[in-house]
C-alpha atoms as a PDB file:
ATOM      1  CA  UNK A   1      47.103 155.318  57.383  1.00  0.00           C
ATOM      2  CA  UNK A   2      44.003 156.758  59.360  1.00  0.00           C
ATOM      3  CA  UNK A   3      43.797 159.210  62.043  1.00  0.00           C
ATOM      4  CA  UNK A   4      45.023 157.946  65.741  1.00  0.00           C
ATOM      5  CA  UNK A   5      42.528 157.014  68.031  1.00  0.00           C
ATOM      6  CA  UNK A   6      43.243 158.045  71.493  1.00  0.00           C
ATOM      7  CA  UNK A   7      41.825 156.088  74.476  1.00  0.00           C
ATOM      8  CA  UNK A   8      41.576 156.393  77.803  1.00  0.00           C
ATOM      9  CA  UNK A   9      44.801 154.485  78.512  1.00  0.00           C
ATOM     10  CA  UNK A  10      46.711 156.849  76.367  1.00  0.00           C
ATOM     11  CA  UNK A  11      45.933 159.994  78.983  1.00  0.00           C
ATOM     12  CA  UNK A  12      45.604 157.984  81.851  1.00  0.00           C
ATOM     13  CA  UNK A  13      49.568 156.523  81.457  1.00  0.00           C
ATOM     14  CA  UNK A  14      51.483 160.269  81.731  1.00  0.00           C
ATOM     15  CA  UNK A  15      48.915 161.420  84.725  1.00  0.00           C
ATOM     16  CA  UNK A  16      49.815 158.464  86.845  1.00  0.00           C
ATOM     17  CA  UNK A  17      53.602 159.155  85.864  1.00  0.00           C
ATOM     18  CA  UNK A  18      53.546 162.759  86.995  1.00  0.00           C
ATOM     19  CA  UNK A  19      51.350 161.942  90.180  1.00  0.00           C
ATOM     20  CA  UNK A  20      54.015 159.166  91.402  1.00  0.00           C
ATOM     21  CA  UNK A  21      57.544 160.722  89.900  1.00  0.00           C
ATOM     22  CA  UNK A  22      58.113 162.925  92.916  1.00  0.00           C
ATOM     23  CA  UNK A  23      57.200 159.893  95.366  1.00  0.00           C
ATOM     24  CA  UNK A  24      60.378 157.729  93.385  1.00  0.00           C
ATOM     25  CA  UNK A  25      62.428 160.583  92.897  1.00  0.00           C
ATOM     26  CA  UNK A  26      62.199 161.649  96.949  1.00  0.00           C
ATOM     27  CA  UNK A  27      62.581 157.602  97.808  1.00  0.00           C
ATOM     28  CA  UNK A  28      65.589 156.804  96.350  1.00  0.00           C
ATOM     29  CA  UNK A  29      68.146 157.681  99.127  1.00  0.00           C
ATOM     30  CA  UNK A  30      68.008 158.761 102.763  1.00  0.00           C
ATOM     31  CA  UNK A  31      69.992 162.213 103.204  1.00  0.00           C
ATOM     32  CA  UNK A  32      72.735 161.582 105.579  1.00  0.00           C
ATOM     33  CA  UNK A  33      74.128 164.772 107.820  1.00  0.00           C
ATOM     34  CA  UNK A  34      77.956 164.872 108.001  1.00  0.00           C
ATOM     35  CA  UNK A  35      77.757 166.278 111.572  1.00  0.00           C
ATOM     36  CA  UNK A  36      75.705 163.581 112.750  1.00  0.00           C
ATOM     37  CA  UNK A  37      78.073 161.206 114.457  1.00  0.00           C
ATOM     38  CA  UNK A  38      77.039 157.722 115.765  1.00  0.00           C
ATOM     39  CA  UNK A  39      78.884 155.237 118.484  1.00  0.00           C
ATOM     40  CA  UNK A  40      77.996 151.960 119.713  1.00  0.00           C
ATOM     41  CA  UNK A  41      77.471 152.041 123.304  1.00  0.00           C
ATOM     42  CA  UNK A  42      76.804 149.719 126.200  1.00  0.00           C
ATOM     43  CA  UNK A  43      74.254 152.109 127.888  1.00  0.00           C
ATOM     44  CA  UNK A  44      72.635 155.193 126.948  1.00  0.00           C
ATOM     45  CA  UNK A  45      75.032 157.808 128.749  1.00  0.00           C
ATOM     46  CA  UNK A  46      77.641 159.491 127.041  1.00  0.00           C
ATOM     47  CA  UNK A  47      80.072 158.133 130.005  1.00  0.00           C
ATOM     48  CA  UNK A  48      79.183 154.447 128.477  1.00  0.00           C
ATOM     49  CA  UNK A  49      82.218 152.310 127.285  1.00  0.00           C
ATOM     50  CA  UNK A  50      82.167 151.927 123.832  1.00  0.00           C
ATOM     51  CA  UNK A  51      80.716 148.608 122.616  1.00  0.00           C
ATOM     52  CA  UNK A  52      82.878 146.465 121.339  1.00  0.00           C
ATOM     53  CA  UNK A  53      80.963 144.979 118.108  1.00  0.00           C
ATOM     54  CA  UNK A  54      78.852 147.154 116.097  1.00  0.00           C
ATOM     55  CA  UNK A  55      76.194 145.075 115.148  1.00  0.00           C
ATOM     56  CA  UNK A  56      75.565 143.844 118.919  1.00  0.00           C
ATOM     57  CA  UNK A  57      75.664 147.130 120.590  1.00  0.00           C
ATOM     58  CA  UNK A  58      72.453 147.419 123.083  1.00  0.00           C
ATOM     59  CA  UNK A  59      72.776 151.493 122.052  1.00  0.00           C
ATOM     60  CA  UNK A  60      73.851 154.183 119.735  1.00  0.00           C
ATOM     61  CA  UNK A  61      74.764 157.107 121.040  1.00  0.00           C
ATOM     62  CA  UNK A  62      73.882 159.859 118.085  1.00  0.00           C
ATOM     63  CA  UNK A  63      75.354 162.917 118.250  1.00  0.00           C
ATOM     64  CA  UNK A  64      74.423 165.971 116.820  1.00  0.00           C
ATOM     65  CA  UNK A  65      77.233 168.245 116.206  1.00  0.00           C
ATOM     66  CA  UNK A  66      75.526 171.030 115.403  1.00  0.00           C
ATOM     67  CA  UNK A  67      73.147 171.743 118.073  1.00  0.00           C
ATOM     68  CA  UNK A  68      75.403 169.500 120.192  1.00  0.00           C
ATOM     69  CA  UNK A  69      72.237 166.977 121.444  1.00  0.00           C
ATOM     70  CA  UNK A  70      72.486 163.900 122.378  1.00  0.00           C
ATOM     71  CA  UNK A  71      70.001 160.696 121.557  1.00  0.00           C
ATOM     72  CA  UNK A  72      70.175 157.563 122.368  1.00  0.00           C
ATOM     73  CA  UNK A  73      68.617 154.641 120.154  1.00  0.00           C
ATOM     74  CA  UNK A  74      67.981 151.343 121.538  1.00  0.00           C
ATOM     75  CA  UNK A  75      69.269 148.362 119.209  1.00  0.00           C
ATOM     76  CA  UNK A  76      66.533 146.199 118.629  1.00  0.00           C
ATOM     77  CA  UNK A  77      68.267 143.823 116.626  1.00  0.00           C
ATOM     78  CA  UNK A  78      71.371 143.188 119.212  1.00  0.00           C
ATOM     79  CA  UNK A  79      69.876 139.371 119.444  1.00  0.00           C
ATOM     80  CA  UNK A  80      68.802 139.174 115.396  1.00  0.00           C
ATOM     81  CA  UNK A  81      70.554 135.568 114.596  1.00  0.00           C
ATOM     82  CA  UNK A  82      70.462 136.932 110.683  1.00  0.00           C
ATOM     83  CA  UNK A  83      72.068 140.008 109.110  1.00  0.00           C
ATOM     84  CA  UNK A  84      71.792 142.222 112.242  1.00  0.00           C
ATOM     85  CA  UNK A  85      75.059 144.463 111.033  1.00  0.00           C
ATOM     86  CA  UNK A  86      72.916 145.120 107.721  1.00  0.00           C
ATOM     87  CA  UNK A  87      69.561 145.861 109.825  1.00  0.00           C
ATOM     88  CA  UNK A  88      71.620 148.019 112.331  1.00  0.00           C
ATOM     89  CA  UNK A  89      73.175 150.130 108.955  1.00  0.00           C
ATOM     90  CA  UNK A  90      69.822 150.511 107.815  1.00  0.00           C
ATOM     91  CA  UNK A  91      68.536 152.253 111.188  1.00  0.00           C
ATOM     92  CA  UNK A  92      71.354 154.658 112.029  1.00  0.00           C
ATOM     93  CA  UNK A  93      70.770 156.049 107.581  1.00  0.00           C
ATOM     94  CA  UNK A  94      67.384 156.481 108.775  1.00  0.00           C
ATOM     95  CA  UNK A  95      68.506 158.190 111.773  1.00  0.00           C
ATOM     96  CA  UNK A  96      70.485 160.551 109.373  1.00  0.00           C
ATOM     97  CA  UNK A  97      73.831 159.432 110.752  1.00  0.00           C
ATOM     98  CA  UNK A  98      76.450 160.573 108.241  1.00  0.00           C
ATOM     99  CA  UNK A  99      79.519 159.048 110.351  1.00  0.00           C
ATOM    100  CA  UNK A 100      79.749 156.386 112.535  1.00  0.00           C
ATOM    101  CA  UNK A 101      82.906 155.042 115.174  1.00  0.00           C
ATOM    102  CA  UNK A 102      82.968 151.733 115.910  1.00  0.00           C
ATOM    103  CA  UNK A 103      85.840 149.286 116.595  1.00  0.00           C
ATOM    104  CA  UNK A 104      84.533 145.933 114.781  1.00  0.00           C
ATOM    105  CA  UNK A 105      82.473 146.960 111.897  1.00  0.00           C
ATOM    106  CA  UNK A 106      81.959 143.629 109.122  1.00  0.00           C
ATOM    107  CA  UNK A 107      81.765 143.684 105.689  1.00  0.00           C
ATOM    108  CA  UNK A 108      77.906 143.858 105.017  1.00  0.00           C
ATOM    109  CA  UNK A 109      77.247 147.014 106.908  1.00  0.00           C
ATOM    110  CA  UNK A 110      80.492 148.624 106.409  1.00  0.00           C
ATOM    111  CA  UNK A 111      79.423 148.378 102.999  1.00  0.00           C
ATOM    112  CA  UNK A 112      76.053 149.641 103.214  1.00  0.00           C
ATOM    113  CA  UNK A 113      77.027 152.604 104.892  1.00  0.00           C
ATOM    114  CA  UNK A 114      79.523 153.249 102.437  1.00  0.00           C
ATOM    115  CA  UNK A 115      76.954 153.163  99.610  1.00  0.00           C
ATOM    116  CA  UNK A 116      74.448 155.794 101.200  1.00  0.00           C
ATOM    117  CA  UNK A 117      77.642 158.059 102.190  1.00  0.00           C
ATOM    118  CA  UNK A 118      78.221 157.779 105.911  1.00  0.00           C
ATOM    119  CA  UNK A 119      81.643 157.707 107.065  1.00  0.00           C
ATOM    120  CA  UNK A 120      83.156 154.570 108.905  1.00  0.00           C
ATOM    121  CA  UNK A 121      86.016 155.687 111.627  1.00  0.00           C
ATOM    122  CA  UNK A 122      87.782 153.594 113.834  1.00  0.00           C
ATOM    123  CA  UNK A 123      89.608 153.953 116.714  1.00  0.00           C
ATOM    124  CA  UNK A 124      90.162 153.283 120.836  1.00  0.00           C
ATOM    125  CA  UNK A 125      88.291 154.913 122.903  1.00  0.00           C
ATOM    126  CA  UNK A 126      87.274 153.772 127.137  1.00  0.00           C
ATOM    127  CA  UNK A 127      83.570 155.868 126.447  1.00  0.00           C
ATOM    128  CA  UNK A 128      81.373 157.258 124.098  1.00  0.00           C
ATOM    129  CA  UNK A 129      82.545 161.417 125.340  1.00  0.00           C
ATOM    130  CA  UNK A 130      85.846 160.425 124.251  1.00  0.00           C
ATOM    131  CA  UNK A 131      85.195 158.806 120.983  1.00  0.00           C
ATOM    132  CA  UNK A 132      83.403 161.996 120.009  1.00  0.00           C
ATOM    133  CA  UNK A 133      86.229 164.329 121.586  1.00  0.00           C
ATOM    134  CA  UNK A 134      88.865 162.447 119.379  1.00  0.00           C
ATOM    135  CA  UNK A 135      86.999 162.975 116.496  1.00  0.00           C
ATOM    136  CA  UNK A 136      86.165 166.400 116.654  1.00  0.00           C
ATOM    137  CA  UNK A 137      89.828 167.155 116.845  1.00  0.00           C
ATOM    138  CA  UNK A 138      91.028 164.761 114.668  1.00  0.00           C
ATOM    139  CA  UNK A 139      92.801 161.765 116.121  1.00  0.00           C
ATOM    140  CA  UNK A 140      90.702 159.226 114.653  1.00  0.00           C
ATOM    141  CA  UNK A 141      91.135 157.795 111.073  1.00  0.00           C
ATOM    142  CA  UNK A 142      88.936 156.834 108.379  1.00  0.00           C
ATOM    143  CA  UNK A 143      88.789 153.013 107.838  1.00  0.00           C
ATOM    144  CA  UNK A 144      89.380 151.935 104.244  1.00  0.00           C
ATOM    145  CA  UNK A 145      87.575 148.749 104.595  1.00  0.00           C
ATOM    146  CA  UNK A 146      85.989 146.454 107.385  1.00  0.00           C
ATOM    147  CA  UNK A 147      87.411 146.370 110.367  1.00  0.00           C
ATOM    148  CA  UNK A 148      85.019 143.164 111.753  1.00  0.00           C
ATOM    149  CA  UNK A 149      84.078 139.880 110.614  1.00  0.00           C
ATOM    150  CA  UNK A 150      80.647 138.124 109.764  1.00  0.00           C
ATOM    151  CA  UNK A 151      79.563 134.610 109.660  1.00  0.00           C
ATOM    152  CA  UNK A 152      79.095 134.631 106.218  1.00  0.00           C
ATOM    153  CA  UNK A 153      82.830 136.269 105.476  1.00  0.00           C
ATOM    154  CA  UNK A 154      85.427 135.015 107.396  1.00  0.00           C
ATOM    155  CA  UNK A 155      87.983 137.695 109.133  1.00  0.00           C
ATOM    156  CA  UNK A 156      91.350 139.257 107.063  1.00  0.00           C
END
């Protein structure tokens, strides 16, 4: 056996893994905030009823808990005809949410929430103040499991 050549390729391979390892590592999973607390709504006021479906809610009220604030995000997928739970799931992680009360929540975005760590709480509630009153002190429960129904998986 000779002496190893080296060629370009050889040096180029571990630069182009250190330059893109802390892109993958930082892309892997939203950070959620625990006191960020989300509630479908039928209009952006905290006085809103609470909407009945998650996944067709026209708003979200998102609550910050911490510097107790208020936003309001508009539902663009409230008329989506395909997976608009998932969709919706995906926009309150990227809001941060890290719980969210709804009454009907179906399987596919119950479970997506439960994989990136947000909290699913269900409860009655006439508005969106009261929802988040409830929960600060504790009357509302933790859902184990859906508490909604999709087209693709019928009701329990």
């Amino acid at each position: 056996m000779g002496p190893i050549k080296l060629t370009w390729y050889h040096f180029l391979i571990p630069i182009v893994f250190l330059l893109f390892s802390p892109i993958m590592l930082l892309s892997f999973r939203p950070h959620v905030l625990p006191y960020m607390v989300a509630v479908p709504a039928d209009e952006p006021s905290l006085m809103s009823p609470v909407a009945p479906v998650f996944a067709r809610a026209p708003y979200f009220a998102v609550y910050d808990f911490q510097h107790s604030t208020a936003i309001f995000v508009a539902n663009n997928f409230i008329n989506s005809t395909h997976e608009a739970g998932l969709h919706v799931a995906r926009l309150l992680v990227r809001e941060r949410v890290g719980v969210v009360i709804a009454k009907n929540v179906g399987p596919e975005p119950f479970d997506h929430l439960m994989r990136r760590g947000v909290k699913v709480y269900g409860g009655l509630a006439t508005n969106v103040q009261e929802a988040l009153v409830k929960y600060r002190n504790g009357q509302l429960q933790q859902t184990g499991g859906p508490t909604g129904f999709s087209k693709t998986f019928p009701a329990k």
